[in-house]
Structure formats: structure tokens, C-alpha cells
N, C-alpha and C. Protein backbone atom coordinates (compact mmCIF):
# COMPACT_ATOMS: atom_id res chain seq x y z
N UNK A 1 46.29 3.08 63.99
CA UNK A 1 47.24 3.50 65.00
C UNK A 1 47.49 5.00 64.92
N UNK A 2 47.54 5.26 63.57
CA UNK A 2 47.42 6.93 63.08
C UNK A 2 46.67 8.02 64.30
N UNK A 3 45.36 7.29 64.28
CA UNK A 3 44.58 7.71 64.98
C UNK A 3 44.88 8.52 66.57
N UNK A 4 45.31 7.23 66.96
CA UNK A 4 45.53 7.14 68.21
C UNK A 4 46.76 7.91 68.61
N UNK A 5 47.75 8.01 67.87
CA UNK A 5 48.45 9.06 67.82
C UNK A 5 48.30 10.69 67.80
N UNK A 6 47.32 10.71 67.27
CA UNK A 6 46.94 11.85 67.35
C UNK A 6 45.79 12.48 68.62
N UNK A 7 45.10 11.58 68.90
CA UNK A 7 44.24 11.85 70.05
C UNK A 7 45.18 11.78 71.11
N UNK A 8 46.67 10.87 71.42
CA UNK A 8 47.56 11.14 72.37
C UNK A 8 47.98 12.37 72.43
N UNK A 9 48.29 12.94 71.12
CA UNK A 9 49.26 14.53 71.06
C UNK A 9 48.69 15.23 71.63
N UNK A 10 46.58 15.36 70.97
CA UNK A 10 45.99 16.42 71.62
C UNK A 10 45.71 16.08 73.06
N UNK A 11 45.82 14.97 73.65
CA UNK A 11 45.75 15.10 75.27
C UNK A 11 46.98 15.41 76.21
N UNK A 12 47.98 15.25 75.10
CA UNK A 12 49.47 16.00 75.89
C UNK A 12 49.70 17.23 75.55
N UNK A 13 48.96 17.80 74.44
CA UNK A 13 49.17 19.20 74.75
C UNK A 13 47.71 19.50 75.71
N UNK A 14 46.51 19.17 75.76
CA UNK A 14 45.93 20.24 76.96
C UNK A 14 46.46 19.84 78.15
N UNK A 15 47.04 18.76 78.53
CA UNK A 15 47.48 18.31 79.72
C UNK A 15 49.32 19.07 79.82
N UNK A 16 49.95 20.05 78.98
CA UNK A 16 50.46 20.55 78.62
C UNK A 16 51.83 19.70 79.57
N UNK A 17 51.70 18.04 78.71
CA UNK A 17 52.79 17.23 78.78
C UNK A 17 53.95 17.42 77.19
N UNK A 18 53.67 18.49 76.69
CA UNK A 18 54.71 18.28 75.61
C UNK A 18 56.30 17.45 75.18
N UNK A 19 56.47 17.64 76.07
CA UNK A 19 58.05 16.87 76.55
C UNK A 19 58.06 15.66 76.56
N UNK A 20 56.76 15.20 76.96
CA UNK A 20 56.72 13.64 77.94
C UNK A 20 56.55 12.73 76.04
N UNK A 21 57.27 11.95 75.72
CA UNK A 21 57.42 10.79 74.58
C UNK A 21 55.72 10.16 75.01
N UNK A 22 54.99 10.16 73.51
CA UNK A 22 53.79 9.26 73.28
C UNK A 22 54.22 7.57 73.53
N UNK A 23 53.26 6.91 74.08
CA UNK A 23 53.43 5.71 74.04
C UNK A 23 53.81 5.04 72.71
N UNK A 24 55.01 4.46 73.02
CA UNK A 24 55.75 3.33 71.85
C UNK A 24 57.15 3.77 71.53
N UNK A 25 56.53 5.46 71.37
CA UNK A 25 57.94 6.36 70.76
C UNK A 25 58.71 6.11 71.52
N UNK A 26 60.57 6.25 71.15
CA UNK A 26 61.41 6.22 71.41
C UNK A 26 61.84 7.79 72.87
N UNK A 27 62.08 7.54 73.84
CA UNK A 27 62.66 8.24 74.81
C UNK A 27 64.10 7.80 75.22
N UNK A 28 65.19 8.68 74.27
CA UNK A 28 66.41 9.20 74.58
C UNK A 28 67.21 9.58 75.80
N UNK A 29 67.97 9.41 76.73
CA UNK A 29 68.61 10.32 77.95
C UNK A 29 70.04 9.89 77.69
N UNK A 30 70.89 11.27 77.81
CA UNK A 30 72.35 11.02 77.55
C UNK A 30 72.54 11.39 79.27
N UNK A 31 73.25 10.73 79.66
CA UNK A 31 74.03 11.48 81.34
C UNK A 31 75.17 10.99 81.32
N UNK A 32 76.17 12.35 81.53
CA UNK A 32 76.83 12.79 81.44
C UNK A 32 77.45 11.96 79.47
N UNK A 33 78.62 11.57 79.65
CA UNK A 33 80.02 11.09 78.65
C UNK A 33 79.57 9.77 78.28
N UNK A 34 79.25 9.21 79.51
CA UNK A 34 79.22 7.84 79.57
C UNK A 34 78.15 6.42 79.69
N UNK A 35 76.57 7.12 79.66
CA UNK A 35 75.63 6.43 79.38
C UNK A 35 74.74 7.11 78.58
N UNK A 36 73.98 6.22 78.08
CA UNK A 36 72.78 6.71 77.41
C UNK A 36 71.43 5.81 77.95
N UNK A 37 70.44 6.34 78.07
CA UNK A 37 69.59 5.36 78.31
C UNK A 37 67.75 5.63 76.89
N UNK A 38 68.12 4.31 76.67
CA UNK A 38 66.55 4.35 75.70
C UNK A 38 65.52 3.71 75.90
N UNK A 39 64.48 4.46 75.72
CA UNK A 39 63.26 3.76 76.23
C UNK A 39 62.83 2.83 75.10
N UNK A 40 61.63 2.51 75.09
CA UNK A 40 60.85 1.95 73.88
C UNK A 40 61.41 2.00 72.66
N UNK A 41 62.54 0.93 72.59
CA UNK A 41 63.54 0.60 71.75
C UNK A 41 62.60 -0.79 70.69
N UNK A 42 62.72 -1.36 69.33
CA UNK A 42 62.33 -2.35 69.41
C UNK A 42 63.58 -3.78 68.91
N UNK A 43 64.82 -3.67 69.60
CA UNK A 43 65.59 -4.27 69.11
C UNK A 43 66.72 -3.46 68.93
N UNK A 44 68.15 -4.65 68.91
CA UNK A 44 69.67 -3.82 68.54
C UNK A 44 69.72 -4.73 67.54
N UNK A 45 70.19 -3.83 66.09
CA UNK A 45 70.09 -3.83 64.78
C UNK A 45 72.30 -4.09 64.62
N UNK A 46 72.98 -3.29 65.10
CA UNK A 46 74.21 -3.89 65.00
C UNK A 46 74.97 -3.21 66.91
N UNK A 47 75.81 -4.24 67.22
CA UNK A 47 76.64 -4.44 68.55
C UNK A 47 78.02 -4.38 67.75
N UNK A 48 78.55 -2.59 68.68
CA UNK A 48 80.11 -3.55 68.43
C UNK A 48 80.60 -2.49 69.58
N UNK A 49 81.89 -2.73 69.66
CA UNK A 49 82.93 -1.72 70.92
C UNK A 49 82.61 -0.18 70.39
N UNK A 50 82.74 0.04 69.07
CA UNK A 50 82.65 1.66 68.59
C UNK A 50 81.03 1.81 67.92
N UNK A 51 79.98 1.40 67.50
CA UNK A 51 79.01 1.41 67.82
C UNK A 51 77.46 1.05 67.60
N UNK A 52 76.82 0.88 68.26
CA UNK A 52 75.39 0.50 68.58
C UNK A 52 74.25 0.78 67.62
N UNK A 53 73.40 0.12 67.04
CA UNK A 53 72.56 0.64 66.64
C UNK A 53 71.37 0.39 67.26
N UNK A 54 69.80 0.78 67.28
CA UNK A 54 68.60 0.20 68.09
C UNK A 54 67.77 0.57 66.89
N UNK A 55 66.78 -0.50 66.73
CA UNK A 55 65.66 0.00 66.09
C UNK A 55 64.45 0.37 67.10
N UNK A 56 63.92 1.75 66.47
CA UNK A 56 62.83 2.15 67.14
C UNK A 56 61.82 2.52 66.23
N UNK A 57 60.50 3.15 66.52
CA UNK A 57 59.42 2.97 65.88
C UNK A 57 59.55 3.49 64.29
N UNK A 58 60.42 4.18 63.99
CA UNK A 58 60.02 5.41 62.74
C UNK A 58 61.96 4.99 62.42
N UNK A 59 62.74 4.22 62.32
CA UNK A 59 64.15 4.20 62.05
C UNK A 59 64.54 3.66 62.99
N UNK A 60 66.23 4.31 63.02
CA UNK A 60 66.92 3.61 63.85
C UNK A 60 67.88 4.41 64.57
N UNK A 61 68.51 4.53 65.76
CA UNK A 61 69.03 5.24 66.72
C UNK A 61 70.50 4.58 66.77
N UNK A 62 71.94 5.20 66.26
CA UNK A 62 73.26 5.34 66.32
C UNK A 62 74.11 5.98 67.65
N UNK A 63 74.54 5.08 68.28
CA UNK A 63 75.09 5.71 69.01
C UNK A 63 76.87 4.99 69.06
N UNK A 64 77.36 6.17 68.86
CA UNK A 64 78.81 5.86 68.37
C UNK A 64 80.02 6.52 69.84
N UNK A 65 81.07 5.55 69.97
CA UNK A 65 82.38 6.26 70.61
C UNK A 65 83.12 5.37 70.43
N UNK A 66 83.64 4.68 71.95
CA UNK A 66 84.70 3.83 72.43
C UNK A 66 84.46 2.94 73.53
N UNK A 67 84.44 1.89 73.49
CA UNK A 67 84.59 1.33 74.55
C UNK A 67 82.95 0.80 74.93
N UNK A 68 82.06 0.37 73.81
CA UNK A 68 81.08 0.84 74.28
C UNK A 68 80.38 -0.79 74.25
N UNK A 69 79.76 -0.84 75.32
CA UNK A 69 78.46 -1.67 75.86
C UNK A 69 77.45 -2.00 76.24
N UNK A 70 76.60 -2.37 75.81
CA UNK A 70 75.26 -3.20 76.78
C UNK A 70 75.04 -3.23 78.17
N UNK A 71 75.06 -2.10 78.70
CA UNK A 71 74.92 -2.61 80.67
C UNK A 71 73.56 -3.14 80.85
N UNK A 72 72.72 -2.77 80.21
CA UNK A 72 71.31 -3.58 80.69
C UNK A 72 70.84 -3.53 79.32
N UNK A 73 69.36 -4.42 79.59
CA UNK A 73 68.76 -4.48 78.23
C UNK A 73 67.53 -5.33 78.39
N UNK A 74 66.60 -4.63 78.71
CA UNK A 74 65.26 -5.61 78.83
C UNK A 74 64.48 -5.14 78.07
N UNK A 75 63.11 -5.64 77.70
CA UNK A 75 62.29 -5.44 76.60
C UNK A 75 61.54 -3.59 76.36
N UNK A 76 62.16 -3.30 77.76
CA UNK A 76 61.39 -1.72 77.47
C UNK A 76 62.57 -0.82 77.50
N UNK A 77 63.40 -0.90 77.79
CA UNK A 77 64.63 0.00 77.93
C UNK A 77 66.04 -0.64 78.04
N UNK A 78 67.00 0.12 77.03
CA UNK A 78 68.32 -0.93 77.06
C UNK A 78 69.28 0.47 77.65
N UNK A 79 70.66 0.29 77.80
CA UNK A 79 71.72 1.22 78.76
C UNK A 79 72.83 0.77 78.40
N UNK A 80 73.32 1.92 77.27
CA UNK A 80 75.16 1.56 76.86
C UNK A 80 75.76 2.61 77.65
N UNK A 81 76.92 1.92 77.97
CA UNK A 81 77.81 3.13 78.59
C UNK A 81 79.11 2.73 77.97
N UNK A 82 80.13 3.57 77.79
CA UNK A 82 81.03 3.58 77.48
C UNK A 82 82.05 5.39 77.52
N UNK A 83 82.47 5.10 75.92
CA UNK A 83 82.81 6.84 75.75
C UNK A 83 81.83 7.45 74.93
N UNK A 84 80.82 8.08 75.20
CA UNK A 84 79.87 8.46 74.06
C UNK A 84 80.71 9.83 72.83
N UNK A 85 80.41 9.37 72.03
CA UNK A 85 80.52 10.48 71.13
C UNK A 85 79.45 11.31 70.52
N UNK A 86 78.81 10.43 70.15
CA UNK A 86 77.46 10.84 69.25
C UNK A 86 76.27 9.66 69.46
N UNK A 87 75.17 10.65 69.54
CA UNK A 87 74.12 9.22 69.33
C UNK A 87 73.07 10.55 68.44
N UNK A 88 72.37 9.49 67.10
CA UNK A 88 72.16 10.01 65.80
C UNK A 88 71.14 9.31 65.53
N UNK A 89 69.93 10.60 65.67
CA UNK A 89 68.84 9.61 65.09
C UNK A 89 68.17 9.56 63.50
N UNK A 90 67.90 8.55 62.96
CA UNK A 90 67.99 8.25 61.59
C UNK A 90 66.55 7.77 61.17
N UNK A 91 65.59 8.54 60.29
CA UNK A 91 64.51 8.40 60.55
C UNK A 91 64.90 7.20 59.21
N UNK A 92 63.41 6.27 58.49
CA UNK A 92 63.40 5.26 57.73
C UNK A 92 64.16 3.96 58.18
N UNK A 93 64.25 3.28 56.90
CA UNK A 93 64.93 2.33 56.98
C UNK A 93 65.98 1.79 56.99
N UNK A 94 67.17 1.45 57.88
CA UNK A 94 68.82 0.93 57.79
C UNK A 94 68.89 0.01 56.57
């Protein structure tokens, strides 16, 4: 898989997609206070009102406030909204 990772990087940099997340990896979006949206998540590791965890390929992704929930959640991308405070990414193992 090593591999293939790396023949992705070098076709996103001559295709000078740097930005654009390799297939599997995790893709992040905060908008505005009150959602977050994640891509290629593989699972929520802990659910509560103050906060979320997701496992993704390389660790696990924290996202902490108030008030916070699950608005969607299908196998390629999940969507908490609430009060965001922080979302913290944590490379290894929880």
C-alpha cells in the first residue's frame, strides 16, 4: 500500500493537486462555529454532547465543544455540528 501512496503523491504533485487528500486519507472541513465535515473516516471511537472522536487511517481525530452531534454519518463521510471548539488531530493509537 506504501507503494501506492507514493506513486499517488508523485501524480498530485505533477498534476499540481497538492491540497487535494490521497485516497483513504482523512479530509477535514470546519464551516463556520458549528459544523465540521470528515471525509474518509473509518469509524466513531467515542460519542458524547462535549466530544467526538473518529478513527482515521494513521490515528484518531478529536473534536471537542458543546452541544455536539451526529447530523449525518454514512460510510464515507460523517457531519457534527454543534459548538465547535477544537478539533485535534492525534496521530497513533487511542
Amino acid at each position: 500500500m506504501k507503494k501506492y501512496k507514493v506513486l499517488f503523491e508523485r501524480i498530485a504533485d505533477a498534476a499540481d493537486l497538492g491540497t487535494e487528500p490521497l485516497p483513504k486519507e482523512p479530509l477535514v472541513e470546519l464551516a463556520g462555529e458549528n459544523r465540521v465535515l470528515v471525509e474518509n473516516h473509518q469509524g466513531v471511537i467515542q460519542y458524547g454532547c462535549q466530544e467526538i472522536c473518529l478513527k482515521v487511517c494513521y490515528g484518531h481525530i478529536s473534536i471537542s465543544g458543546n452541544h455536539l452531534e451526529l447530523a449525518r454519518m454514512t460510510k464515507e463521510q460523517l457531519v457534527v455540528t454543534g459548538i465547535i471548539d477544537s478539533v485535534h488531530l492525534c496521530r497513533g493509537r487511542k
